[in-house]
C-alpha atoms as a PDB file:
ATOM      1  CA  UNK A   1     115.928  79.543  92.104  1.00  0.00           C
ATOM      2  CA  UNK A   2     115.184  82.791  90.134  1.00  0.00           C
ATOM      3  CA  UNK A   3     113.245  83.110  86.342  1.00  0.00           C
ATOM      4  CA  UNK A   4     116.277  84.147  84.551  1.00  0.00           C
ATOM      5  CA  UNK A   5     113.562  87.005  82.749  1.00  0.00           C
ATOM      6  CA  UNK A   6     110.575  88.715  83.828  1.00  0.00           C
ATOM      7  CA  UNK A   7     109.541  89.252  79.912  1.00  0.00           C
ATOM      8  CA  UNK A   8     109.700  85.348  79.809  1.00  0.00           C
ATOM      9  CA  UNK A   9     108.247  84.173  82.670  1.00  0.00           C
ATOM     10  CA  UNK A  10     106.114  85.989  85.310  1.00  0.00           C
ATOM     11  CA  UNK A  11     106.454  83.995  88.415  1.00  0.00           C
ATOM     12  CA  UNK A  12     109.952  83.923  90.409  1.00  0.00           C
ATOM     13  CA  UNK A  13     111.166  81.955  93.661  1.00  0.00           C
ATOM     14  CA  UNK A  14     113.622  83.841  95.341  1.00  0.00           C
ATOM     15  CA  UNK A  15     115.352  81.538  98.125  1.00  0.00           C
ATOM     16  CA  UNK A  16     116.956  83.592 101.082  1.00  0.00           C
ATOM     17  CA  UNK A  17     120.577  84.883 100.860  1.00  0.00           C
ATOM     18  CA  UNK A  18     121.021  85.083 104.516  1.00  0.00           C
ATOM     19  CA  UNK A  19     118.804  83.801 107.305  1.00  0.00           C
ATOM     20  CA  UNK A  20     119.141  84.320 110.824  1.00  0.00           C
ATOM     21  CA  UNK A  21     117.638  82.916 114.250  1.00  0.00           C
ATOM     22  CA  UNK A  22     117.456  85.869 116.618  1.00  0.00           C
ATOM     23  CA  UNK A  23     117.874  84.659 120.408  1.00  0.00           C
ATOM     24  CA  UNK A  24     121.094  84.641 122.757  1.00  0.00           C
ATOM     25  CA  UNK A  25     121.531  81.167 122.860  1.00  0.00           C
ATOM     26  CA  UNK A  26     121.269  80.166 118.978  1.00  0.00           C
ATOM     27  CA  UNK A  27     123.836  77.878 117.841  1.00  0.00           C
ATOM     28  CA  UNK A  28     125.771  78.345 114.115  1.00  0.00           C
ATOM     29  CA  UNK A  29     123.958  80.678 112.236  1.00  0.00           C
ATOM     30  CA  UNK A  30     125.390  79.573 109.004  1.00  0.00           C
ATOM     31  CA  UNK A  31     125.603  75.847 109.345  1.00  0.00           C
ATOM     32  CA  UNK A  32     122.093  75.562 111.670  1.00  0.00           C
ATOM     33  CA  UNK A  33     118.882  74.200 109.108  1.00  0.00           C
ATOM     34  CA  UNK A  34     116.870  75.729 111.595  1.00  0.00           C
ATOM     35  CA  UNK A  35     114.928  79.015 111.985  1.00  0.00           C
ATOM     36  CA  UNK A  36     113.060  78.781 115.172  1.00  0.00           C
ATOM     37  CA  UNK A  37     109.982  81.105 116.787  1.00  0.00           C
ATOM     38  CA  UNK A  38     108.146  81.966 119.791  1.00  0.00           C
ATOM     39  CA  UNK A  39     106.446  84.104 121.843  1.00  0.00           C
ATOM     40  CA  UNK A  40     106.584  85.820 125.455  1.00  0.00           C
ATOM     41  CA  UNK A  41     103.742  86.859 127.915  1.00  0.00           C
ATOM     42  CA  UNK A  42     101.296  87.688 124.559  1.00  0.00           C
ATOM     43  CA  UNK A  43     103.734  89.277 122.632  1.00  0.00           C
ATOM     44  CA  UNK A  44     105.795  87.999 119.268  1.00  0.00           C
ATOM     45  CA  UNK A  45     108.611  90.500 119.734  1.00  0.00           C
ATOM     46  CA  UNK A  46     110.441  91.324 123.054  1.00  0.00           C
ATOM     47  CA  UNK A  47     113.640  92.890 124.087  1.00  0.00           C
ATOM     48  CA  UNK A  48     116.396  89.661 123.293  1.00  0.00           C
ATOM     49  CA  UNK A  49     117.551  90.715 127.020  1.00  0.00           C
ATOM     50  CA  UNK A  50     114.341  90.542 128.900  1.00  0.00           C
ATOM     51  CA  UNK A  51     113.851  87.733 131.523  1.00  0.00           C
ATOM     52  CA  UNK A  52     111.433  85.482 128.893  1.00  0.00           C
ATOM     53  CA  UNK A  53     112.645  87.061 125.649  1.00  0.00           C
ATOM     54  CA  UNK A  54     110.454  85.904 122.532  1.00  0.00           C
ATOM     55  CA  UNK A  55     112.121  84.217 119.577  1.00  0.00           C
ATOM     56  CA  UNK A  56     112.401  85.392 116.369  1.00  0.00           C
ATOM     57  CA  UNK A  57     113.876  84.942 112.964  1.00  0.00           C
ATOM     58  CA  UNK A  58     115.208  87.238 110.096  1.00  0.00           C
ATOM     59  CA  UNK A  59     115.350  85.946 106.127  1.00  0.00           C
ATOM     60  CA  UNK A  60     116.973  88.656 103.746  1.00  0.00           C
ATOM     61  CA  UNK A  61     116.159  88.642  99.961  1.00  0.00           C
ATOM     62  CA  UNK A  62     118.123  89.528  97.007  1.00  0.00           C
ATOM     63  CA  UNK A  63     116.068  91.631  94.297  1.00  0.00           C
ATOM     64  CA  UNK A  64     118.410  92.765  91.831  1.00  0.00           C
ATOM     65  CA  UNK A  65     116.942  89.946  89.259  1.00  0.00           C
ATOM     66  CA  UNK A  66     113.536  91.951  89.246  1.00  0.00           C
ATOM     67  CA  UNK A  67     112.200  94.221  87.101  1.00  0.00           C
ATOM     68  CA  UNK A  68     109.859  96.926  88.619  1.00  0.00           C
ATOM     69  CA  UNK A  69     107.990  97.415  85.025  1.00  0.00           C
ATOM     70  CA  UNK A  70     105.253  95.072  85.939  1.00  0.00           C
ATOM     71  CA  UNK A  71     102.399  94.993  88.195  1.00  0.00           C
ATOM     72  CA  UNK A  72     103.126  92.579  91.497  1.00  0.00           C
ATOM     73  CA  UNK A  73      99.617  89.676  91.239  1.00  0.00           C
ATOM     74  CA  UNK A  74     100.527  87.874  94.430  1.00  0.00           C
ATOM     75  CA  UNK A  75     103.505  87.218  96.728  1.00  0.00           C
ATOM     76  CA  UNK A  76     103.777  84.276  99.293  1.00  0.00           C
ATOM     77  CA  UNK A  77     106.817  82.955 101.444  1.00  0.00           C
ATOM     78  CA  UNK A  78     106.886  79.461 101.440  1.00  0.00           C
ATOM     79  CA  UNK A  79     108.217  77.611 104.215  1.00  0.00           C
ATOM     80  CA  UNK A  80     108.670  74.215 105.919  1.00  0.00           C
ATOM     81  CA  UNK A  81     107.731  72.989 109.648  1.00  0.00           C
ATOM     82  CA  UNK A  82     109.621  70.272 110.844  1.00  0.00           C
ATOM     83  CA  UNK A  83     107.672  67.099 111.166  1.00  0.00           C
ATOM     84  CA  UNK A  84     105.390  66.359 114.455  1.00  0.00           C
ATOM     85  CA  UNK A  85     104.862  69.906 115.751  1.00  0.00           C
ATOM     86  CA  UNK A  86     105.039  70.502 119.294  1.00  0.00           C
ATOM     87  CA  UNK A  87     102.254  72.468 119.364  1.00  0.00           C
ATOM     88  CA  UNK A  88      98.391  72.010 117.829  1.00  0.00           C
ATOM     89  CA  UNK A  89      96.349  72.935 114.719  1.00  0.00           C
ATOM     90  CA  UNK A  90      94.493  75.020 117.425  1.00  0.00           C
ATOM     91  CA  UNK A  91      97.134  76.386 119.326  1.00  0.00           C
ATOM     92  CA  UNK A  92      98.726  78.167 115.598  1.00  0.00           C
ATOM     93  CA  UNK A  93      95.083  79.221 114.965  1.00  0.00           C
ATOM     94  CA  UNK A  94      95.185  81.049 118.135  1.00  0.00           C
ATOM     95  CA  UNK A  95      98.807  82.271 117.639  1.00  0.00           C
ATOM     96  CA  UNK A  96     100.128  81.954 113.860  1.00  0.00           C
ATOM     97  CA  UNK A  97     103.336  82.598 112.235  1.00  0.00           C
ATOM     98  CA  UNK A  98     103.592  86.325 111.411  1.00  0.00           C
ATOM     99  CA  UNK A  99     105.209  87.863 108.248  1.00  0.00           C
ATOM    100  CA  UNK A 100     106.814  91.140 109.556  1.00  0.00           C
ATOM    101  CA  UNK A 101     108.413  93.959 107.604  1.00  0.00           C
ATOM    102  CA  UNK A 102     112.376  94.365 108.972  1.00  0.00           C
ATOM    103  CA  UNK A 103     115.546  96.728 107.885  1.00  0.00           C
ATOM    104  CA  UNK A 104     117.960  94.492 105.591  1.00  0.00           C
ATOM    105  CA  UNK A 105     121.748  94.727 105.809  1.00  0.00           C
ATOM    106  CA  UNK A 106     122.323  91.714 108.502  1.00  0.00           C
ATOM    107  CA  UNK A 107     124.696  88.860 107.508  1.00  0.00           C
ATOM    108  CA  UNK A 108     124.426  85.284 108.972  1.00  0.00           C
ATOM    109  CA  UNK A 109     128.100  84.794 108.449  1.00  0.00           C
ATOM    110  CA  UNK A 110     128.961  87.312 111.004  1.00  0.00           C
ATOM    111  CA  UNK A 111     125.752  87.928 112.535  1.00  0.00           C
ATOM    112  CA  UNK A 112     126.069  88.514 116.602  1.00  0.00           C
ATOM    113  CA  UNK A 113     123.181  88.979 119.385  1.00  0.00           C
ATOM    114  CA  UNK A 114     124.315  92.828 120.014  1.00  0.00           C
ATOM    115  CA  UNK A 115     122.749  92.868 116.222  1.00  0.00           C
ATOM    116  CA  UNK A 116     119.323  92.234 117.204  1.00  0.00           C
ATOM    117  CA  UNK A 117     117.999  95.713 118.684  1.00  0.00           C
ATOM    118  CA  UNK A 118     119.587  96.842 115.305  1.00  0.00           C
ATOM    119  CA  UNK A 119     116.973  94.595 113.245  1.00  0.00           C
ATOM    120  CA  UNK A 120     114.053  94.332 115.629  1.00  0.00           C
ATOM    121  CA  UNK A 121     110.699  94.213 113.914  1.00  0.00           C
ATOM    122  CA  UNK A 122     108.040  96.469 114.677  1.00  0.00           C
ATOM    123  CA  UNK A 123     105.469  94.853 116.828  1.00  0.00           C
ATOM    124  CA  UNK A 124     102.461  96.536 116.679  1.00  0.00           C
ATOM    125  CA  UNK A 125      99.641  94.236 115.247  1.00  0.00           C
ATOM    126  CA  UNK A 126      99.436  96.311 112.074  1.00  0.00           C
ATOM    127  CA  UNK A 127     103.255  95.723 111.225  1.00  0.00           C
ATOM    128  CA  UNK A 128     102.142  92.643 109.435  1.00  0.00           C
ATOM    129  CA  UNK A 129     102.107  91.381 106.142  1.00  0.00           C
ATOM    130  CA  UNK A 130     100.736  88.267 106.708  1.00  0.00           C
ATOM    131  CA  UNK A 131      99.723  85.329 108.944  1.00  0.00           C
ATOM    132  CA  UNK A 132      99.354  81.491 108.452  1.00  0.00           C
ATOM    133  CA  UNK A 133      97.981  78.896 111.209  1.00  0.00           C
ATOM    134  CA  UNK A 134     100.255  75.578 110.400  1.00  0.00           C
ATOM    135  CA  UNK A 135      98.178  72.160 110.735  1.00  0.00           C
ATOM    136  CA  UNK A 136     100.566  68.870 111.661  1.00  0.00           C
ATOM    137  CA  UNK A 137      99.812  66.023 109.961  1.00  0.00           C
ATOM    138  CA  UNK A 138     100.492  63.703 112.497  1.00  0.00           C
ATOM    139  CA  UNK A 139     103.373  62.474 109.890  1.00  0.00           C
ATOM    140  CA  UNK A 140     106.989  62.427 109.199  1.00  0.00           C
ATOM    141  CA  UNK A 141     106.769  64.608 106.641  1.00  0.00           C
ATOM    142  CA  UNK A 142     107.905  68.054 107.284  1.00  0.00           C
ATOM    143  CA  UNK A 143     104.436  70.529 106.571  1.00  0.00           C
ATOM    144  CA  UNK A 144     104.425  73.231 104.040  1.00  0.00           C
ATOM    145  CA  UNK A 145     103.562  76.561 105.096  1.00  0.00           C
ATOM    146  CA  UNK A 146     101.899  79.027 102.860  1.00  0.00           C
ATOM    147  CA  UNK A 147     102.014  82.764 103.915  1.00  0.00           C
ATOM    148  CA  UNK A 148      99.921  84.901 101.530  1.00  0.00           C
ATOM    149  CA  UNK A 149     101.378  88.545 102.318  1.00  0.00           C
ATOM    150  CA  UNK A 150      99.187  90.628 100.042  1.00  0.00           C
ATOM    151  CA  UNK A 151      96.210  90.768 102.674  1.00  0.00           C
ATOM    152  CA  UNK A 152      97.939  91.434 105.645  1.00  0.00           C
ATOM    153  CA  UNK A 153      97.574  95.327 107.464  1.00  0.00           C
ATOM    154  CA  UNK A 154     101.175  96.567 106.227  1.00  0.00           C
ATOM    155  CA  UNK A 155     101.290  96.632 102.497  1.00  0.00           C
ATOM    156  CA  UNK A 156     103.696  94.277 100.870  1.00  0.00           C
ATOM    157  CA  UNK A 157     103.516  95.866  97.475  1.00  0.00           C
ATOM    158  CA  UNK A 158     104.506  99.161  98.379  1.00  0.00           C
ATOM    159  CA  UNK A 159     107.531  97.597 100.784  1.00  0.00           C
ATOM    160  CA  UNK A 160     108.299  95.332  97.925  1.00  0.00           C
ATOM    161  CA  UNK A 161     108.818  98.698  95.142  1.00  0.00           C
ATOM    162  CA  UNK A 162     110.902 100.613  97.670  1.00  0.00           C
ATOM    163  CA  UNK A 163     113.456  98.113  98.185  1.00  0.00           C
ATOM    164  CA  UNK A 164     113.449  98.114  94.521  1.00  0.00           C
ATOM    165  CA  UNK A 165     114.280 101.598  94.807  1.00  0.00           C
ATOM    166  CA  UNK A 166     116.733 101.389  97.614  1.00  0.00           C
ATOM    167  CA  UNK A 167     119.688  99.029  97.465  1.00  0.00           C
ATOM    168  CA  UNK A 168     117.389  95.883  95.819  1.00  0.00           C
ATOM    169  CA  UNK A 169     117.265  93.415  99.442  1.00  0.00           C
ATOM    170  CA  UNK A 170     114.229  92.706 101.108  1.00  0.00           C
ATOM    171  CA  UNK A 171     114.272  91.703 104.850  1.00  0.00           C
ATOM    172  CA  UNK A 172     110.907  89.991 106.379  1.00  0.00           C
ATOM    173  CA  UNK A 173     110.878  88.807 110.045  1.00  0.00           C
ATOM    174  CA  UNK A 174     109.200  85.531 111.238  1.00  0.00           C
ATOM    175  CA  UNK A 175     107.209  86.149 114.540  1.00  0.00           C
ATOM    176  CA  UNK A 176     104.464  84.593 116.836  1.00  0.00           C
ATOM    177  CA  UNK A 177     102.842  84.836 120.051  1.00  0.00           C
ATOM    178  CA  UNK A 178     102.450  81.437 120.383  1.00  0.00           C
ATOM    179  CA  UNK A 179     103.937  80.493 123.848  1.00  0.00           C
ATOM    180  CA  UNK A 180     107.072  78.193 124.374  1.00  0.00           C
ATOM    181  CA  UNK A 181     106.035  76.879 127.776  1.00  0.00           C
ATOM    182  CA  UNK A 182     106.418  74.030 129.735  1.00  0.00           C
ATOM    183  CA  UNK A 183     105.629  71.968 126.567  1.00  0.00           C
ATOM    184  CA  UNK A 184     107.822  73.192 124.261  1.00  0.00           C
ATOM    185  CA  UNK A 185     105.686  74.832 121.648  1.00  0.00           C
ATOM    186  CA  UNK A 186     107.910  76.291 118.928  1.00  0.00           C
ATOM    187  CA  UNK A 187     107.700  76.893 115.184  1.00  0.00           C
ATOM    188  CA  UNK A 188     110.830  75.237 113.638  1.00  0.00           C
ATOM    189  CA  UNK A 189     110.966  76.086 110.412  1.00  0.00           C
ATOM    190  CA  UNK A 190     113.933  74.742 107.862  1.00  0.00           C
ATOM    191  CA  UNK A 191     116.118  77.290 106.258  1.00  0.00           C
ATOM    192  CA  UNK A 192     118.584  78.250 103.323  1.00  0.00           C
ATOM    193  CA  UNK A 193     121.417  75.562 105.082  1.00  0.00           C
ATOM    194  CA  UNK A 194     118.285  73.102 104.788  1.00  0.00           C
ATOM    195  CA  UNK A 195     118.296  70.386 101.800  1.00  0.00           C
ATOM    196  CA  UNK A 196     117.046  72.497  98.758  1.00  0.00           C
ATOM    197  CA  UNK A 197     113.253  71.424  98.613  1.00  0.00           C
ATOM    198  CA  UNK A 198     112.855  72.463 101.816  1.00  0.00           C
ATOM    199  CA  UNK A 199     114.338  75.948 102.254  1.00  0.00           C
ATOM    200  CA  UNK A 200     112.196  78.525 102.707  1.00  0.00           C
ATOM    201  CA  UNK A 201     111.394  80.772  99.277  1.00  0.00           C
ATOM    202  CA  UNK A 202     109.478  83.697  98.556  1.00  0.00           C
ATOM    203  CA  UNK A 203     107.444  83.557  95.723  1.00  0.00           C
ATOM    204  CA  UNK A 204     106.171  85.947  93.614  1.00  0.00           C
ATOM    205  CA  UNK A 205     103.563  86.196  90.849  1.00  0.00           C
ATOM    206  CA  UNK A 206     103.541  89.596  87.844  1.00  0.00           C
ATOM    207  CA  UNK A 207     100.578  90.604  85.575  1.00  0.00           C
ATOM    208  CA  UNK A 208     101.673  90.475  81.861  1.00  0.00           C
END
């Protein structure tokens, strides 16, 4: 859903065009509600080949509805948790989803594992735009998810005007070291094949 005009209203939603799950055994990529992601050994990105490869997904925007005249407020992704997490409020505190800056260009439709070096986030700890710890509610409601990426060490901003430079897509990456293990723990989150309300959507806010 997208403001039809920036001189008429000064918040937008932009939902994703294409979303992808990044690891070599992810099913449908077009028809598949869910984005899925996990860590390896400490670490929220890994080589998709290594012997415990970490999880990650991909979420490309479309900007050419925006204007660039006005002055960016505040800029969150919104996104959904399945219901009944496998993992804890403490165990996200300890290991939250990560917001991470990442090349656009990649299409679900035809999207392949050999793609993934090709769109690999940076994963140095100040590659981030933002974090969020996710708190089950015990539930069977799925559990919104607010990322605030204005705060994080990369600035979103700055990312945000040079896409609108470039060719007007924005890609962000969905990371976390938080550790699949025996147990399961995963972030599922729904995506863009999800029922509407529950798709993920970035949102953004402009200062009149």
């Amino acid at each position: 859903m997208v403001a039809s005009l920036l001189c008429l209203a000064l918040s937008l939603e932009l939902v994703p065009t294409d979303d992808v799950w990044v690891y070599s055994h992810a099913s449908d990529q077009v028809a598949d509600p869910f984005l899925r992601v996990w860590g390896s050994n400490g670490e929220s990105i890994t080589g998709t080949t290594d012997d415990t490869p970490a999880s990650w997904s991909l979420l490309s925007f479309d900007l050419s509805k925006l204007s660039s005249r006005a002055k960016l407020k505040s800029a969150k992704l919104v996104l959904y948790q399945t219901a009944k997490p496998t993992f804890s409020y403490e165990d996200s505190v300890i290991a939250p989803v990560e917001v991470r800056p990442v090349k656009s260009g990649f299409k679900e439709k035809d999207w392949s594992i050999a793609d993934a070096e090709d769109y690999r986030p940076e994963s140095a700890d100040n590659a981030v735009y933002g974090t969020a710890a996710v708190k089950p509610t015990g539930d069977d409601q799925p559990v919104r998810v607010e990322v605030d990426l204005m705060h994080g060490k990369r600035d979103f901003s700055l990312a945000l005007s040079k896409a609108m430079q470039g060719d007007k897509r924005l890609g962000l990456a969905l990371s976390s070291r938080i550790e699949i293990g025996a147990s399961r723990k995963t972030y599922k989150f729904y995506c863009r094949a999800a029922e509407e309300k529950l798709r993920p959507r970035l949102v953004l806010d402009w200062e009149g």
